[in-house]
PDB file of N, CA and C in Angstrom:
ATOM      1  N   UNK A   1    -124.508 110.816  38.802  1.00  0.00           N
ATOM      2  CA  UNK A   1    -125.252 110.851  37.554  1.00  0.00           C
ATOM      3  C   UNK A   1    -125.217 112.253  36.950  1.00  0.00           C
ATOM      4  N   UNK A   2    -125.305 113.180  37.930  1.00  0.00           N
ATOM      5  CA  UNK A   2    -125.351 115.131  37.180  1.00  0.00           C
ATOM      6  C   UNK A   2    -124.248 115.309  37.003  1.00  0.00           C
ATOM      7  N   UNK A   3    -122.741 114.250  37.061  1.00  0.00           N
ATOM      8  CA  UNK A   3    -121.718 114.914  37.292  1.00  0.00           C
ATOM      9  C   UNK A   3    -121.112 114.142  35.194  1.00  0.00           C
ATOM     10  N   UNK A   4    -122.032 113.853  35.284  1.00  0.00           N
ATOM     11  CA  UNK A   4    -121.528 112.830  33.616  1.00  0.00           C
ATOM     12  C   UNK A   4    -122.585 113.398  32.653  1.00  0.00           C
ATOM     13  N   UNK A   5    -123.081 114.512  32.793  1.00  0.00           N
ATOM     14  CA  UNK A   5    -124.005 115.422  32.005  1.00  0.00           C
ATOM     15  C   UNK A   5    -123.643 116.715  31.831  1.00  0.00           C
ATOM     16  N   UNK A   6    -123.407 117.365  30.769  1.00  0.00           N
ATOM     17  CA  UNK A   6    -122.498 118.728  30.344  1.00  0.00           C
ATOM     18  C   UNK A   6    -123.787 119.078  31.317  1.00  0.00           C
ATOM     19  N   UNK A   7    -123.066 120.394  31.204  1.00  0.00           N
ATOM     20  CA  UNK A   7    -123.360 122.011  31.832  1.00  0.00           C
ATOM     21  C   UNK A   7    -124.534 122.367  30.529  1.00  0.00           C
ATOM     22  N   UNK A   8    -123.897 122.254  29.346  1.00  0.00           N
ATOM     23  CA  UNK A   8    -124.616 123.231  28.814  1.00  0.00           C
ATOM     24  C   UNK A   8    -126.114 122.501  28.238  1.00  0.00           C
ATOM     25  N   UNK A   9    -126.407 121.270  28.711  1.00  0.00           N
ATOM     26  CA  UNK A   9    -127.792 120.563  28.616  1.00  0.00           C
ATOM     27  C   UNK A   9    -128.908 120.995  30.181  1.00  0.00           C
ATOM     28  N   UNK A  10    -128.130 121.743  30.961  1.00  0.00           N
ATOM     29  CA  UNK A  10    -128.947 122.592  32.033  1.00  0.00           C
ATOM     30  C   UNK A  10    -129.585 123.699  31.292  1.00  0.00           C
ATOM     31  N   UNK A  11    -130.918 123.864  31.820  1.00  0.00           N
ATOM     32  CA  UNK A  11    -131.188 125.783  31.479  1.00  0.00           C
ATOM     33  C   UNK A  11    -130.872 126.774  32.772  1.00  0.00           C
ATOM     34  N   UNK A  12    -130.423 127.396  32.484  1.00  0.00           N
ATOM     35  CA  UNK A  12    -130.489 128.731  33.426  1.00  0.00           C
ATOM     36  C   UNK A  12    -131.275 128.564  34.727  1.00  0.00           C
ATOM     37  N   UNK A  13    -132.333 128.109  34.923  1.00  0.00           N
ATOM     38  CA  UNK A  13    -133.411 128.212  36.009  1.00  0.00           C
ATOM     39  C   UNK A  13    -132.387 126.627  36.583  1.00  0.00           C
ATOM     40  N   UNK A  14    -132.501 125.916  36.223  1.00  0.00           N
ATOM     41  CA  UNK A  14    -131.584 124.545  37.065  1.00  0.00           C
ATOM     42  C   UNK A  14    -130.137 124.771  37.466  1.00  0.00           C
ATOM     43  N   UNK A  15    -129.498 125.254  37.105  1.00  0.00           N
ATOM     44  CA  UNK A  15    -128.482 125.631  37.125  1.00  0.00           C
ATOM     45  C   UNK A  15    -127.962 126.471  38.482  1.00  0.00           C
ATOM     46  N   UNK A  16    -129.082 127.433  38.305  1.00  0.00           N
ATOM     47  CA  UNK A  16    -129.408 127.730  39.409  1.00  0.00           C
ATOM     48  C   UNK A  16    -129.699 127.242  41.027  1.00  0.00           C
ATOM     49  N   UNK A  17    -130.546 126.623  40.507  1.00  0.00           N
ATOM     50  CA  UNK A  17    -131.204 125.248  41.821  1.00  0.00           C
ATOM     51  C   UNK A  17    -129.715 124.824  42.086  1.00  0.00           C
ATOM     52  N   UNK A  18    -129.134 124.341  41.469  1.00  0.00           N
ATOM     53  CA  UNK A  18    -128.607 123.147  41.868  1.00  0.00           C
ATOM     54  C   UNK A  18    -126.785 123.896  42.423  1.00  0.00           C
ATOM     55  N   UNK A  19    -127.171 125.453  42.067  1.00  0.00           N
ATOM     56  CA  UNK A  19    -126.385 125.898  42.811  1.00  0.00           C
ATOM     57  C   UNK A  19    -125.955 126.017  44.090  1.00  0.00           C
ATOM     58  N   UNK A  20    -127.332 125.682  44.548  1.00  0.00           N
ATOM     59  CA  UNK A  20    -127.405 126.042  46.306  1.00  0.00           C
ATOM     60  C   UNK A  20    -127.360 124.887  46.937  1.00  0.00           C
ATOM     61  N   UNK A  21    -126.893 123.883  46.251  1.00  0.00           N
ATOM     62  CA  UNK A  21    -126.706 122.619  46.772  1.00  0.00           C
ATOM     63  C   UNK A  21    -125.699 122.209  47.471  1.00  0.00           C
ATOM     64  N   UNK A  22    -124.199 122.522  47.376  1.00  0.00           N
ATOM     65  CA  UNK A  22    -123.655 122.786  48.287  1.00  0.00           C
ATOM     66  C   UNK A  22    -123.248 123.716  49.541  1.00  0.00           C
ATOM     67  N   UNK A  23    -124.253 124.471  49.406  1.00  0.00           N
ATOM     68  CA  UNK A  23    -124.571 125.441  50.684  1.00  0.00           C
ATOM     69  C   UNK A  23    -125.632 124.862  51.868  1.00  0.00           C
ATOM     70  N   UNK A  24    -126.431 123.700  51.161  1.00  0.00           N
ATOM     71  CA  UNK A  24    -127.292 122.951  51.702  1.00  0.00           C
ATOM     72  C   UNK A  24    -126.849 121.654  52.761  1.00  0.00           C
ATOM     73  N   UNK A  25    -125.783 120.951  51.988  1.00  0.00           N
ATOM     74  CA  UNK A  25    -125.080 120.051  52.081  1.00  0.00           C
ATOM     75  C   UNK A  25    -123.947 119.976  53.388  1.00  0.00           C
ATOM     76  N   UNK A  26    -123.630 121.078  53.199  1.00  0.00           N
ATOM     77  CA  UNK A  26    -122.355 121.653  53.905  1.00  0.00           C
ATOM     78  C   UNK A  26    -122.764 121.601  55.363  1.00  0.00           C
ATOM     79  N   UNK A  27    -124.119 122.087  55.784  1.00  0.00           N
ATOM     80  CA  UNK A  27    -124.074 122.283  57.317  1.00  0.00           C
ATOM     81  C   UNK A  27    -124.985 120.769  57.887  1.00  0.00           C
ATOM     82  N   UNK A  28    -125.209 119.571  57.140  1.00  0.00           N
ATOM     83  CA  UNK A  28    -125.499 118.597  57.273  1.00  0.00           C
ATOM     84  C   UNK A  28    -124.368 117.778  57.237  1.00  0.00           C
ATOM     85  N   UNK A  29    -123.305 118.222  57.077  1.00  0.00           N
ATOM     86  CA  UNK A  29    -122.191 117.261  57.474  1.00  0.00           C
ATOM     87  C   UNK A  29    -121.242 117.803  58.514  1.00  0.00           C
ATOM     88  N   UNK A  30    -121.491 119.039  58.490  1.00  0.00           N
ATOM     89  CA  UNK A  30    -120.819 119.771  59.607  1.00  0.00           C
ATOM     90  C   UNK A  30    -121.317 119.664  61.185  1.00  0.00           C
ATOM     91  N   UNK A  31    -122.856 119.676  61.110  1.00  0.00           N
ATOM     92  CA  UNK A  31    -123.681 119.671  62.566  1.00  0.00           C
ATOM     93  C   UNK A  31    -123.221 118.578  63.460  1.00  0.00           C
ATOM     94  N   UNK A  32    -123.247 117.365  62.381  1.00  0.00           N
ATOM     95  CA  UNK A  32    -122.779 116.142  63.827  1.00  0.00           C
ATOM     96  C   UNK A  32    -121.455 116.451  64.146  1.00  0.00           C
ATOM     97  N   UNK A  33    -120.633 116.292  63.345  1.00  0.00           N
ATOM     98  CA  UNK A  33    -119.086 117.096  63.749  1.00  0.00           C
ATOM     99  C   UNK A  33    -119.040 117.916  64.882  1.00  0.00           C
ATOM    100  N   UNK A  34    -119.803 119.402  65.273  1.00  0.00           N
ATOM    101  CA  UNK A  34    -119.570 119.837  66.186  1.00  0.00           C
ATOM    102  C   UNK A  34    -120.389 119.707  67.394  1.00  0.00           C
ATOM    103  N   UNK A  35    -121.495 119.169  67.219  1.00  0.00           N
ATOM    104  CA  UNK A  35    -122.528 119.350  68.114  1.00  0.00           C
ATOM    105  C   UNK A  35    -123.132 118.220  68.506  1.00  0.00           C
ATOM    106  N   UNK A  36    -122.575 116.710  68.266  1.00  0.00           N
ATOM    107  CA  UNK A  36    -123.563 115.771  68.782  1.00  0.00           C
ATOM    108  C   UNK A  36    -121.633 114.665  69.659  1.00  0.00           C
ATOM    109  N   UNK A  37    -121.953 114.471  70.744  1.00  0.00           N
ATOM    110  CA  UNK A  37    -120.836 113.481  71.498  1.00  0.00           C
ATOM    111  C   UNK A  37    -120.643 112.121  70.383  1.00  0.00           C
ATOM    112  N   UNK A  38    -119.853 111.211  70.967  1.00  0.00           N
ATOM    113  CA  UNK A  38    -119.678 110.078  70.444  1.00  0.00           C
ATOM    114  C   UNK A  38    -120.698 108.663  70.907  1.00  0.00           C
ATOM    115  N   UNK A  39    -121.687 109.334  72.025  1.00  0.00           N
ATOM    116  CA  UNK A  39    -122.962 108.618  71.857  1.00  0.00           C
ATOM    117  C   UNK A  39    -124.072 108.965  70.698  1.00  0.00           C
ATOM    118  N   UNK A  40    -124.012 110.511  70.230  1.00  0.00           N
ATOM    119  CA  UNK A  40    -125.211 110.655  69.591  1.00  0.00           C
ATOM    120  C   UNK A  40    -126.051 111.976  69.937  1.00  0.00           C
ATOM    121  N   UNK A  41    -125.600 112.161  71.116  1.00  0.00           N
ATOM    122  CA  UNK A  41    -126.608 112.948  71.856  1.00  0.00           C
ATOM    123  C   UNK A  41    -126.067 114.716  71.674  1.00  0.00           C
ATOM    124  N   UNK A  42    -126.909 115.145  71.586  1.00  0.00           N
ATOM    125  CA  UNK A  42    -126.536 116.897  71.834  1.00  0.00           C
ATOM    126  C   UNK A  42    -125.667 116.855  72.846  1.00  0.00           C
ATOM    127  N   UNK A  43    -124.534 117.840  72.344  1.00  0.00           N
ATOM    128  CA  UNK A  43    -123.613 118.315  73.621  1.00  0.00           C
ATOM    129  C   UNK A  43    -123.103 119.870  73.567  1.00  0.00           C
ATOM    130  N   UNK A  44    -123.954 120.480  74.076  1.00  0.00           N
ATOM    131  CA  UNK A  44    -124.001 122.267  74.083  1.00  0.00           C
ATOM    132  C   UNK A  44    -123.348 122.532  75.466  1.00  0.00           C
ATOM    133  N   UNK A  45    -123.135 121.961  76.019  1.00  0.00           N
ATOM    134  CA  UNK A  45    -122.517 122.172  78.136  1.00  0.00           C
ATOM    135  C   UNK A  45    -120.631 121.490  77.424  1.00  0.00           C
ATOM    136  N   UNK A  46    -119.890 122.736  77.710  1.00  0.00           N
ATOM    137  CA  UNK A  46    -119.043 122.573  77.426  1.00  0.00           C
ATOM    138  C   UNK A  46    -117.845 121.585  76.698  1.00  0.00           C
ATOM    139  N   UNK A  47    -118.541 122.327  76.009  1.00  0.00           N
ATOM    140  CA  UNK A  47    -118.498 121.693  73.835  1.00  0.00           C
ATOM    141  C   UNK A  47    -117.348 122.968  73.386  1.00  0.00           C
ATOM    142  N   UNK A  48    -115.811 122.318  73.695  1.00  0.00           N
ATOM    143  CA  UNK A  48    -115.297 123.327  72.448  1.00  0.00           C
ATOM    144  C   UNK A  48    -115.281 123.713  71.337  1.00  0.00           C
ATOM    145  N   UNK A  49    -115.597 122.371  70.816  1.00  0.00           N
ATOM    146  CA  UNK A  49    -115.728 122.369  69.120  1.00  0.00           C
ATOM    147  C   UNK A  49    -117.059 123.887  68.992  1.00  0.00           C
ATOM    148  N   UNK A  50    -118.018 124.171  69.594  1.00  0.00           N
ATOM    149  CA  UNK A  50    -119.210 124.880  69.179  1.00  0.00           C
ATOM    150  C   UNK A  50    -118.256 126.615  69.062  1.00  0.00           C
ATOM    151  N   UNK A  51    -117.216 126.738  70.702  1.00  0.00           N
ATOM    152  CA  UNK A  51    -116.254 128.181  70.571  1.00  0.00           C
ATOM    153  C   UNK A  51    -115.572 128.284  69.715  1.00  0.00           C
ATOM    154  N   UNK A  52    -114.717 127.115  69.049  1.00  0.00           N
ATOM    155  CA  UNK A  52    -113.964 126.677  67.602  1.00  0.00           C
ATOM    156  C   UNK A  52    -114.561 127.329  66.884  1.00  0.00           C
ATOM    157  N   UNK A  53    -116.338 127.029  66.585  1.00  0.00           N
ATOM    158  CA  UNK A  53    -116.785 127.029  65.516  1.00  0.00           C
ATOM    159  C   UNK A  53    -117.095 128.391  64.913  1.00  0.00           C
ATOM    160  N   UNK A  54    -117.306 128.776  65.997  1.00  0.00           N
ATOM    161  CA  UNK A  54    -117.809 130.559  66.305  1.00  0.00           C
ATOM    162  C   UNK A  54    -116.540 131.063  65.773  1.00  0.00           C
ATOM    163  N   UNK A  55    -115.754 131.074  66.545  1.00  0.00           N
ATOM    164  CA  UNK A  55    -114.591 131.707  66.477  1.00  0.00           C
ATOM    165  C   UNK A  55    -114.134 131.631  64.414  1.00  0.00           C
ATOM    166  N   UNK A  56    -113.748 130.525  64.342  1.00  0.00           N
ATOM    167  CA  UNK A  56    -113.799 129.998  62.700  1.00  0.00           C
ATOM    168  C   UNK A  56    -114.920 131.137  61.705  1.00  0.00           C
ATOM    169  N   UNK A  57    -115.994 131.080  62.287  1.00  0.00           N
ATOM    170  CA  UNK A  57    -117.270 132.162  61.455  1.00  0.00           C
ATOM    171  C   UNK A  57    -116.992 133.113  61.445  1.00  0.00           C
ATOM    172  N   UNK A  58    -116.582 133.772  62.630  1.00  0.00           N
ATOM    173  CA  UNK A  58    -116.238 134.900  62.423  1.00  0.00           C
ATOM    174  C   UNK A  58    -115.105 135.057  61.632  1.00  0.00           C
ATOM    175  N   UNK A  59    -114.210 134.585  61.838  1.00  0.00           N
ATOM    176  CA  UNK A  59    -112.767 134.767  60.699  1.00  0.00           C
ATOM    177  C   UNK A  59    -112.961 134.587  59.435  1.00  0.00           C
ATOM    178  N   UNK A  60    -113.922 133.719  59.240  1.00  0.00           N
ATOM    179  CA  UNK A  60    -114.524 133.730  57.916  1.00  0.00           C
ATOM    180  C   UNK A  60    -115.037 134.805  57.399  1.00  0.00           C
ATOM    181  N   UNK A  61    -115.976 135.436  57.881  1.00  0.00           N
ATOM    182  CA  UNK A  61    -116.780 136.400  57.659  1.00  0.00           C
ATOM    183  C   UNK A  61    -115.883 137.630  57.445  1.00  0.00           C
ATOM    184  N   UNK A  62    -115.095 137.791  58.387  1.00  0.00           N
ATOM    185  CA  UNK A  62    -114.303 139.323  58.413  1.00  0.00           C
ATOM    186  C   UNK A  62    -113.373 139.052  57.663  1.00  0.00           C
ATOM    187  N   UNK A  63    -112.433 137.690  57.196  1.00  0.00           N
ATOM    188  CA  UNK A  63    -111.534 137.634  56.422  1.00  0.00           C
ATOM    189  C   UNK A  63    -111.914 137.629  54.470  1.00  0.00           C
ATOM    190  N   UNK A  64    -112.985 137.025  54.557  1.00  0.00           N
ATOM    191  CA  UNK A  64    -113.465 135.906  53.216  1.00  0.00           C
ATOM    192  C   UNK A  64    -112.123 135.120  52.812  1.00  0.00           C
ATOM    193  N   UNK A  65    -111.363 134.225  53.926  1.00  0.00           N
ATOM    194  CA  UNK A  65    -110.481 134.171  53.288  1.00  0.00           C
ATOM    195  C   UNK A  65    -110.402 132.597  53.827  1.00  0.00           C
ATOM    196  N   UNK A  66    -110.584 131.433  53.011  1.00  0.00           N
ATOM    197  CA  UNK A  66    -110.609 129.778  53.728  1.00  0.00           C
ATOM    198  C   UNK A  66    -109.411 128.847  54.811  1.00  0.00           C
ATOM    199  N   UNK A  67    -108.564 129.563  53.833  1.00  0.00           N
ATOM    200  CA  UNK A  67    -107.233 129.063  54.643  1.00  0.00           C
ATOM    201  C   UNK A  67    -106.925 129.629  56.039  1.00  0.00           C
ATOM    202  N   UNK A  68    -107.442 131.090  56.292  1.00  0.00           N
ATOM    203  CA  UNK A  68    -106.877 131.649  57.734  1.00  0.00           C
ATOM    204  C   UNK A  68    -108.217 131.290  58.446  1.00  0.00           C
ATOM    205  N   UNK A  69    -109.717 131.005  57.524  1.00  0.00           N
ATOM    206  CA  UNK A  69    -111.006 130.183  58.779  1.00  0.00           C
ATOM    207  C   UNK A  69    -110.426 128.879  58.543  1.00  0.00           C
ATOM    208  N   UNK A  70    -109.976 127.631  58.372  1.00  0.00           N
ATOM    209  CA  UNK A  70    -109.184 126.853  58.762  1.00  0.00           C
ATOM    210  C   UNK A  70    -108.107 127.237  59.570  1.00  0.00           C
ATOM    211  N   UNK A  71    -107.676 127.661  59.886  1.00  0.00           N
ATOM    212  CA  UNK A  71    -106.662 127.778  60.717  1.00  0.00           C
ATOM    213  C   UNK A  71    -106.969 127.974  62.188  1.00  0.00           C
ATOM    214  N   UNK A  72    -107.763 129.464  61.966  1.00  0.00           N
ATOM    215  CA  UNK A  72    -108.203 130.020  62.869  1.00  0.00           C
ATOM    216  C   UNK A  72    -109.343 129.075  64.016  1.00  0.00           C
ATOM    217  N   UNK A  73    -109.882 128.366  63.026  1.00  0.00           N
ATOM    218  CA  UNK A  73    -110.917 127.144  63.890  1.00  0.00           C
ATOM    219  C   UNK A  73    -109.979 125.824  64.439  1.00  0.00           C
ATOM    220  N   UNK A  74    -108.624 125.490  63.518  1.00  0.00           N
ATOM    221  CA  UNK A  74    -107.696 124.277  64.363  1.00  0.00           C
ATOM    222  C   UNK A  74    -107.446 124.999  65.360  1.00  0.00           C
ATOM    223  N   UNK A  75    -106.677 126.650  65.782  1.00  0.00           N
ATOM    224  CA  UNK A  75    -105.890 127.191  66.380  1.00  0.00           C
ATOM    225  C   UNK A  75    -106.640 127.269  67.698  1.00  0.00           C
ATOM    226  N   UNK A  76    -107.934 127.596  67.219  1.00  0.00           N
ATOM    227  CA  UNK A  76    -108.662 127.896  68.683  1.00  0.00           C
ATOM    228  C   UNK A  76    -109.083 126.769  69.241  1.00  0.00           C
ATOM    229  N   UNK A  77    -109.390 125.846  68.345  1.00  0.00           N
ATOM    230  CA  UNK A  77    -109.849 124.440  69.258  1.00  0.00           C
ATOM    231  C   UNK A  77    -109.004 124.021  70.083  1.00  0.00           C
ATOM    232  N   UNK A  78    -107.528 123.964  69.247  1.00  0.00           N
ATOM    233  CA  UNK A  78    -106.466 123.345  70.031  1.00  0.00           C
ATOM    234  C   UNK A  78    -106.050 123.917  70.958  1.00  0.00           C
ATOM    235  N   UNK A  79    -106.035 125.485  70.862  1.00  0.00           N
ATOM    236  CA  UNK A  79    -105.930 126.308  72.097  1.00  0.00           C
ATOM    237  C   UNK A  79    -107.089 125.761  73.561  1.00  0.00           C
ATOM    238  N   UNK A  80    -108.316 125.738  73.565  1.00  0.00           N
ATOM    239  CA  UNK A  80    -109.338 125.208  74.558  1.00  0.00           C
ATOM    240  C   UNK A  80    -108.863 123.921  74.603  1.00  0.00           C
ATOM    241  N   UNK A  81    -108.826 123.465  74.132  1.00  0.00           N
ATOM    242  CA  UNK A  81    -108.345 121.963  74.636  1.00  0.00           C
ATOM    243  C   UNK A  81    -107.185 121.642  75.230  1.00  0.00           C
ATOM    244  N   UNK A  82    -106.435 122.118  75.154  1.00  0.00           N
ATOM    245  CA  UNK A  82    -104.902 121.976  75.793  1.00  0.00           C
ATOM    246  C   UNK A  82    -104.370 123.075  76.690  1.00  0.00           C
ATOM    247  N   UNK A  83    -104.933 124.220  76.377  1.00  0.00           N
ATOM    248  CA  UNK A  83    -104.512 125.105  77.607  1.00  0.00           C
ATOM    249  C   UNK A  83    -105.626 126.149  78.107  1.00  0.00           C
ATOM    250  N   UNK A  84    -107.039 125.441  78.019  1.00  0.00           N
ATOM    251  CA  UNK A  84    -107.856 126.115  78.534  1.00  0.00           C
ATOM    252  C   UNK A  84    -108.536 125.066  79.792  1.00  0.00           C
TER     253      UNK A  84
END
């Protein structure tokens, strides 16, 4: 429905709001992904996906750059999983 409504019928103060909405979004689709098994349940006791994930943040952080934290999070997962 917000996506079939110009921009410029927002004011400044909403615009705003609704900026942080995919910053919101993002780690609610990400959490089950790394951190819950294929029952459901928390899995923090040797969970690669969580060293992936780390590893990925940081490259993010020190790079700002999306394509080498994608990479860097396939590279290391696949690394623990297959030859760790």
């Amino acid at each position: 429905m917000i996506a079939l409504l110009k921009k410029e019928m927002f004011n400044d103060r909403l615009r705003e709001v609704l900026s942080y909405v995919p910053s919101a979004i993002f780690p609610a689709i990400i959490f089950p992904a790394i951190f819950l098994d294929s029952t459901g349940s928390i899995q923090l006791e040797d969970n690669p996906k969580i060293l992936a994930a780390i590893i990925a943040t940081i490259v993010g952080v020190l790079s700002r750059n999306i394509i080498a934290t994608i990479f860097s999070g396939l590279i290391s997962y696949w690394t623990i999983i297959f030859v760790l």
